[in-house]
N, C-alpha and C. Protein backbone atom coordinates (compact mmCIF):
# COMPACT_ATOMS: atom_id res chain seq x y z
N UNK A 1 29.16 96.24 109.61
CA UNK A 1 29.28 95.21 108.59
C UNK A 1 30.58 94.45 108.79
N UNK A 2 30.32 92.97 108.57
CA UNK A 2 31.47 92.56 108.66
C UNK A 2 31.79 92.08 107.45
N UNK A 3 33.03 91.36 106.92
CA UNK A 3 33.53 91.04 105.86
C UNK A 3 34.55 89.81 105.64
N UNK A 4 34.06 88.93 105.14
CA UNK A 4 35.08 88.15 105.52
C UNK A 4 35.40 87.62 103.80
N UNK A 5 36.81 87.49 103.56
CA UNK A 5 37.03 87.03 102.33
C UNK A 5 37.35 85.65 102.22
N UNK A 6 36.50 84.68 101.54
CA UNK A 6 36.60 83.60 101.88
C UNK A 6 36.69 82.30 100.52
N UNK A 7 37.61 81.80 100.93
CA UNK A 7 37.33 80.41 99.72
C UNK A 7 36.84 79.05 100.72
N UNK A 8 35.61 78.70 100.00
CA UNK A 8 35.22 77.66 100.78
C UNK A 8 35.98 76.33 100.85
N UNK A 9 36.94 76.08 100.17
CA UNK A 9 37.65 74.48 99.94
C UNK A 9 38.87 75.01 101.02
N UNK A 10 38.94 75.66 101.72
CA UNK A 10 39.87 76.25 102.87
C UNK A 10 39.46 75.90 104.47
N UNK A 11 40.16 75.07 105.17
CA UNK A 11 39.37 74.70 106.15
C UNK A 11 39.77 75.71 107.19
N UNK A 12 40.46 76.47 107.21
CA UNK A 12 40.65 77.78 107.80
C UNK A 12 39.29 79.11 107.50
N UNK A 13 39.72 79.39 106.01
CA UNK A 13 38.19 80.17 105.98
C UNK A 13 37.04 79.68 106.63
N UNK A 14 36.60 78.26 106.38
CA UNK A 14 35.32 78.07 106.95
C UNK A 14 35.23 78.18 108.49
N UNK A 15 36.50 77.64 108.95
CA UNK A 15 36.19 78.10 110.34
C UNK A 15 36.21 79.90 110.87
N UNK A 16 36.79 80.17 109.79
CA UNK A 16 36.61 81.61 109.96
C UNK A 16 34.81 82.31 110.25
N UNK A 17 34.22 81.67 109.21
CA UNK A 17 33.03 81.61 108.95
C UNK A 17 32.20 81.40 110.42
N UNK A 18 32.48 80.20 110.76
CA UNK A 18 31.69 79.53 111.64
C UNK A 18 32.13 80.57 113.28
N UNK A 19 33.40 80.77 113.39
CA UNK A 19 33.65 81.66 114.30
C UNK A 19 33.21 83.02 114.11
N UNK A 20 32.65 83.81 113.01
CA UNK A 20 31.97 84.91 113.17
C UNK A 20 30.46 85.21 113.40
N UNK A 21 29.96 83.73 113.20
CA UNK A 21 28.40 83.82 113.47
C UNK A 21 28.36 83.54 114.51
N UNK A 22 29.99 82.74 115.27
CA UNK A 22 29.19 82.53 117.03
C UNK A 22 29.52 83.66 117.49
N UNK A 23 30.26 84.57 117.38
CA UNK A 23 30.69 85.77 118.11
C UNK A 23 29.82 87.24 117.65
N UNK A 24 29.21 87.33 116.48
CA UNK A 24 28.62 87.79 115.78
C UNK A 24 27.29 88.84 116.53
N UNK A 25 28.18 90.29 116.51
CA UNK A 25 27.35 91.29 117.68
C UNK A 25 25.68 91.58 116.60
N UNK A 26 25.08 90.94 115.86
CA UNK A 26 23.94 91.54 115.46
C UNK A 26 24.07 92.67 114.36
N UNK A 27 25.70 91.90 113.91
CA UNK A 27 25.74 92.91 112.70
C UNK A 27 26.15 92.07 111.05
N UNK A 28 25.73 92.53 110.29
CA UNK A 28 25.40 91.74 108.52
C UNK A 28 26.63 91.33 108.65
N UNK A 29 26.70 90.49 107.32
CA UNK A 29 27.81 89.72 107.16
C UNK A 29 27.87 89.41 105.74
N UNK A 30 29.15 89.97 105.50
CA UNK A 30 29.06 89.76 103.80
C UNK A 30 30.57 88.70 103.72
N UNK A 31 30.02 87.51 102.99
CA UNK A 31 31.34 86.91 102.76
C UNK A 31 31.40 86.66 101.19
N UNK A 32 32.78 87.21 101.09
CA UNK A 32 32.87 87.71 99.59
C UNK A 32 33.84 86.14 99.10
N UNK A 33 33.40 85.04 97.70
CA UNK A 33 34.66 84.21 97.53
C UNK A 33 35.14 85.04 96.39
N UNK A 34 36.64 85.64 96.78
CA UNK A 34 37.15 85.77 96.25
C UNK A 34 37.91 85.39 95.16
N UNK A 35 37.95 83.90 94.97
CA UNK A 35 38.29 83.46 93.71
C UNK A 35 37.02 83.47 92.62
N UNK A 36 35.68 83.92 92.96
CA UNK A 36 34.74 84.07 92.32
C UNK A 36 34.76 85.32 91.71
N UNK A 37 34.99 86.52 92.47
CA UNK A 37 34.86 87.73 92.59
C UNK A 37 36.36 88.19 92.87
N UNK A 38 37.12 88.55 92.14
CA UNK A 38 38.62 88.87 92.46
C UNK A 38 38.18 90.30 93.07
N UNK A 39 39.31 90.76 93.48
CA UNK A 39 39.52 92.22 94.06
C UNK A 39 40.06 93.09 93.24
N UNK A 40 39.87 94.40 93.18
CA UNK A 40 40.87 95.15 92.08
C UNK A 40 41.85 95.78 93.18
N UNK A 41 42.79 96.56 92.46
CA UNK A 41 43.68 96.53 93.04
C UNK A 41 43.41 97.65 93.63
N UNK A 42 42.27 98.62 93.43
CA UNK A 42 41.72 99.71 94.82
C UNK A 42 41.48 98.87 95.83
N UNK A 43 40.63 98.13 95.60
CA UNK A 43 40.42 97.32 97.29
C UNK A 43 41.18 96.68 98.01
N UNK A 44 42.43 96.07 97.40
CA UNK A 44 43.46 95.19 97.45
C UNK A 44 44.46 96.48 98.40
N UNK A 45 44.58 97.50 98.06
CA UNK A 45 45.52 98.62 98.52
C UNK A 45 44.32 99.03 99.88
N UNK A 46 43.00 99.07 99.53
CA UNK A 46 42.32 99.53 100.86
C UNK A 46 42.07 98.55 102.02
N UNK A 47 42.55 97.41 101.49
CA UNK A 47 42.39 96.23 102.24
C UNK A 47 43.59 96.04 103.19
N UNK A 48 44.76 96.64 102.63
CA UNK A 48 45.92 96.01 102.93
C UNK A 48 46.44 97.75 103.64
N UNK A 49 45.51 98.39 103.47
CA UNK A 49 45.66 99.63 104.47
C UNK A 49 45.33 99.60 105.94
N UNK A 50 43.99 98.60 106.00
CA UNK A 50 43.45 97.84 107.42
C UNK A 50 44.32 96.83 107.93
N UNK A 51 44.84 96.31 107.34
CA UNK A 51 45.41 94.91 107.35
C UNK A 51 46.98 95.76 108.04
N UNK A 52 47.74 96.32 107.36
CA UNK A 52 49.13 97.18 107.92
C UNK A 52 49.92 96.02 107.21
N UNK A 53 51.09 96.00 107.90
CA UNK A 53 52.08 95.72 107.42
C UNK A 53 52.78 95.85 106.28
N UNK A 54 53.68 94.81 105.15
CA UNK A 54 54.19 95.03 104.13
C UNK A 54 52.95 94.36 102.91
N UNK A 55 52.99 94.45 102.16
CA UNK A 55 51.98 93.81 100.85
C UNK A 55 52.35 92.12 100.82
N UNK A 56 53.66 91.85 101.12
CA UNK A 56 54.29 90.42 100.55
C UNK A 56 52.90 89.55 102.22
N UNK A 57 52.81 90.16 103.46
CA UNK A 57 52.02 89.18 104.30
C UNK A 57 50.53 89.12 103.67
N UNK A 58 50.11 89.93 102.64
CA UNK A 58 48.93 89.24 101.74
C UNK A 58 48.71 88.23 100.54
N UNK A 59 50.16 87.58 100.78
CA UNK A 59 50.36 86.90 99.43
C UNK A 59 50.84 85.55 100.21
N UNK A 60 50.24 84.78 99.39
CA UNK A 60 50.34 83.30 100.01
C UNK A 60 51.66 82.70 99.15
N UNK A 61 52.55 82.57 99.07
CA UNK A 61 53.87 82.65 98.59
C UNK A 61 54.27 80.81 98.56
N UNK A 62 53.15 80.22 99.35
CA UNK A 62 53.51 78.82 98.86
C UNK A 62 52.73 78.70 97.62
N UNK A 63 51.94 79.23 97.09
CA UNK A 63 51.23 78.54 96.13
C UNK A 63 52.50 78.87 94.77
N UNK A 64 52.24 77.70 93.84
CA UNK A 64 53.02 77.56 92.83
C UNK A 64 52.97 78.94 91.51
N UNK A 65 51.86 79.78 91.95
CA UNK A 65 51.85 81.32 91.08
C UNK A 65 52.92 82.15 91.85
N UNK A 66 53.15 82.05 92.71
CA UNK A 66 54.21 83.18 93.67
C UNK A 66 55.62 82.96 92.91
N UNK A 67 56.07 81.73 92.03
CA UNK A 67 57.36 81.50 91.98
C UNK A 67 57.42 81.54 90.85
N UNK A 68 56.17 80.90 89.96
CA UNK A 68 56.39 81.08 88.94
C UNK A 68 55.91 82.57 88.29
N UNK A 69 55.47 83.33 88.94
CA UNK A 69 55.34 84.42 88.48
C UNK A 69 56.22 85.59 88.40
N UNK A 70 57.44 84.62 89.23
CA UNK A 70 59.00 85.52 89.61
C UNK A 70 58.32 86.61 90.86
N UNK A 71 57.59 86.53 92.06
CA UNK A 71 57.12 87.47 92.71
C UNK A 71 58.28 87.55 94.06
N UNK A 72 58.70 86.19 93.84
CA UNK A 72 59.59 85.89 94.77
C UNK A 72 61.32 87.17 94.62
N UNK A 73 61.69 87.41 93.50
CA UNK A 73 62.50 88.03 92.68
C UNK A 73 62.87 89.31 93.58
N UNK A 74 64.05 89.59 94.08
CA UNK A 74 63.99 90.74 94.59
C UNK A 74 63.74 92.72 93.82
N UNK A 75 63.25 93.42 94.21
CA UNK A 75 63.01 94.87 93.64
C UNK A 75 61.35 94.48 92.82
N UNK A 76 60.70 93.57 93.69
CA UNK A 76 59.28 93.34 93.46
C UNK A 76 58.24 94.37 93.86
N UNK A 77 57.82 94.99 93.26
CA UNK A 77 57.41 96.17 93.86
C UNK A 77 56.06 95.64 94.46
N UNK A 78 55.41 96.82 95.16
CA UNK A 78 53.90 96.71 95.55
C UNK A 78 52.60 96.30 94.74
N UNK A 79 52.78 97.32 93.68
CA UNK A 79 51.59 97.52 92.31
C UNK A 79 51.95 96.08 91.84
N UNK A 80 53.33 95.39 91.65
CA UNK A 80 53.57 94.54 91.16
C UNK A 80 52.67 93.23 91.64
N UNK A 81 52.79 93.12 93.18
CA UNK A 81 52.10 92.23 93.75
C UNK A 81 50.52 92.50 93.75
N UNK A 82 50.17 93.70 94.24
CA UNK A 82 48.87 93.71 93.95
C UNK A 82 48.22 92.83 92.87
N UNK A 83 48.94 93.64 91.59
CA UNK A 83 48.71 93.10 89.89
C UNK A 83 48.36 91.74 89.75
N UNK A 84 49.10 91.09 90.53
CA UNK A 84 49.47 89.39 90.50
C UNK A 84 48.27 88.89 91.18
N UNK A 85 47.94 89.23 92.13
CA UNK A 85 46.71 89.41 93.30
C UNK A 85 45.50 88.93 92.19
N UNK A 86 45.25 90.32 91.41
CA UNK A 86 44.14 90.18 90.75
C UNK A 86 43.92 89.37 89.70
N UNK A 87 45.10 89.17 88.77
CA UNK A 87 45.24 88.28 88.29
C UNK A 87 45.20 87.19 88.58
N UNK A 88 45.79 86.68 89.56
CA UNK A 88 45.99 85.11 90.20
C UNK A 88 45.06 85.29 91.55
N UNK A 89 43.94 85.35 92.06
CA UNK A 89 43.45 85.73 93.08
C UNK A 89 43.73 84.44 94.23
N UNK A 90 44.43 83.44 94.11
CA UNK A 90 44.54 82.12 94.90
C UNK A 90 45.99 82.83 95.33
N UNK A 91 46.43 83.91 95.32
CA UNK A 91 47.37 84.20 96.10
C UNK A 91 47.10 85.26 97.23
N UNK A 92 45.81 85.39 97.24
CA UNK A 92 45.41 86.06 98.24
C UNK A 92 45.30 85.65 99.81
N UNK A 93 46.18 85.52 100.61
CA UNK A 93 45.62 85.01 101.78
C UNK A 93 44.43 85.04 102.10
N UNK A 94 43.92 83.96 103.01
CA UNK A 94 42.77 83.58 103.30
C UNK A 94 42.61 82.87 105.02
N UNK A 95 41.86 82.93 105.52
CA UNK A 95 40.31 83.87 105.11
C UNK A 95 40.97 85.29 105.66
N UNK A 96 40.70 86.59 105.38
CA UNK A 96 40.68 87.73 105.58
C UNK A 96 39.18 88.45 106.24
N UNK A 97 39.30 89.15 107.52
CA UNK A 97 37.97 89.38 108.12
C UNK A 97 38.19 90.88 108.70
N UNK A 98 37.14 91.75 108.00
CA UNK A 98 36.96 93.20 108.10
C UNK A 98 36.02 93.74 108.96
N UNK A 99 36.09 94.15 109.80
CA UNK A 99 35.21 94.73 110.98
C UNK A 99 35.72 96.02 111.65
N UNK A 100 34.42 97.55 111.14
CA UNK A 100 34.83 98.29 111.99
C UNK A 100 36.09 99.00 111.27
N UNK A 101 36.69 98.78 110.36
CA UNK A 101 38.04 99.42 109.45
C UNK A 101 39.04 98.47 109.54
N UNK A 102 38.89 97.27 110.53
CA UNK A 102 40.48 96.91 110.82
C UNK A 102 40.22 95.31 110.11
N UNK A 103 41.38 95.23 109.58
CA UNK A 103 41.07 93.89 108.90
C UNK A 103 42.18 92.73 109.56
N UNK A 104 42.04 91.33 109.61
CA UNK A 104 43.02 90.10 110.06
C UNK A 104 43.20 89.51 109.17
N UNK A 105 44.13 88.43 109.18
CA UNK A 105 43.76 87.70 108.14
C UNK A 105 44.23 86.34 109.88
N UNK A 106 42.89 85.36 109.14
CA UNK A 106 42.74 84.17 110.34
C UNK A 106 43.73 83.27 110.44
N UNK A 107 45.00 83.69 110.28
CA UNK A 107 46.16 82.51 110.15
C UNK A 107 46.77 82.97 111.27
N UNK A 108 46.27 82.15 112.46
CA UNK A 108 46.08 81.36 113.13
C UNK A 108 44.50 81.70 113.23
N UNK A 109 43.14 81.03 113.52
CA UNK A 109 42.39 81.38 113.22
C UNK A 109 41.72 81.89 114.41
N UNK A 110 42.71 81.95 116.10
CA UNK A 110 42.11 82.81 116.68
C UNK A 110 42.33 84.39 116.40
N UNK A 111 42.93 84.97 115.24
CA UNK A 111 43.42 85.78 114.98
C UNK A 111 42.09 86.58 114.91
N UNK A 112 40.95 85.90 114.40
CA UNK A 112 39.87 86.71 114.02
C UNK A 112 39.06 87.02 115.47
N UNK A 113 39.39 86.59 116.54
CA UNK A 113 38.89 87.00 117.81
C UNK A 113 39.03 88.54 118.31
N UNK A 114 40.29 88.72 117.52
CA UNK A 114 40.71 90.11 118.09
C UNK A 114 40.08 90.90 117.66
N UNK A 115 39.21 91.19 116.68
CA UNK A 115 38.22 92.04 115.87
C UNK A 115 36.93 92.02 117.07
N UNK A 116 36.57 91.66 117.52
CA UNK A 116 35.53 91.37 118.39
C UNK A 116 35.88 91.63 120.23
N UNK A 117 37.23 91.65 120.39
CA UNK A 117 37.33 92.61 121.73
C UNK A 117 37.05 93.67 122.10
């Protein structure tokens, strides 16, 4: 199964989109819009378990909720950001693509190639 988290007014997600059906080994495809369907913050922590790094590279930190929500603020914890996540789900980076356990997020959008080597 693959997974891709996607907002369609994103011209990155969609090409995310369009690059998983051409590469696309004969396996389902669930694309979830997340500003439709927020994440809770189990999936958000299981997401960002595939994904690695720190929590702050799942947060889109230009959008105008990152600053005004004080997320920017130092001794911001994890749960904190998650929280914000679900609440504000347009701070979720995008598009995000799950295959196999390991997740990308398509910024740069050959990023999502590497799932498919």
């Amino acid at each position: 199964m693959i997974t891709i988290y996607h907002n369609p007014r994103c011209s990155k997600s969609r090409a995310a989109c369009d690059l998983v059906s051409t590469v696309n080994v004969n396996e389902p495809v669930e694309v979830i819009e997340y500003l439709k369907q927020p994440l809770t913050v189990e999936q958000l922590k299981a997401l960002h378990a595939m994904l690695g790094g720190p929590v702050l590279d799942m947060i889109r930190t230009g959008e105008s909720e990152y600053e005004e929500l004080g997320l920017n603020a130092p001794g911001v914890t994890d749960d904190q950001l998650y929280e914000a996540i679900v609440r504000h789900p347009i701070l979720l980076q995008r598009p995000i693509v799950v295959r196999q356990g390991r997740a990308i997020i398509g910024r740069p959008i050959e990023n999502v190639s590497a799932l498919f080597d």
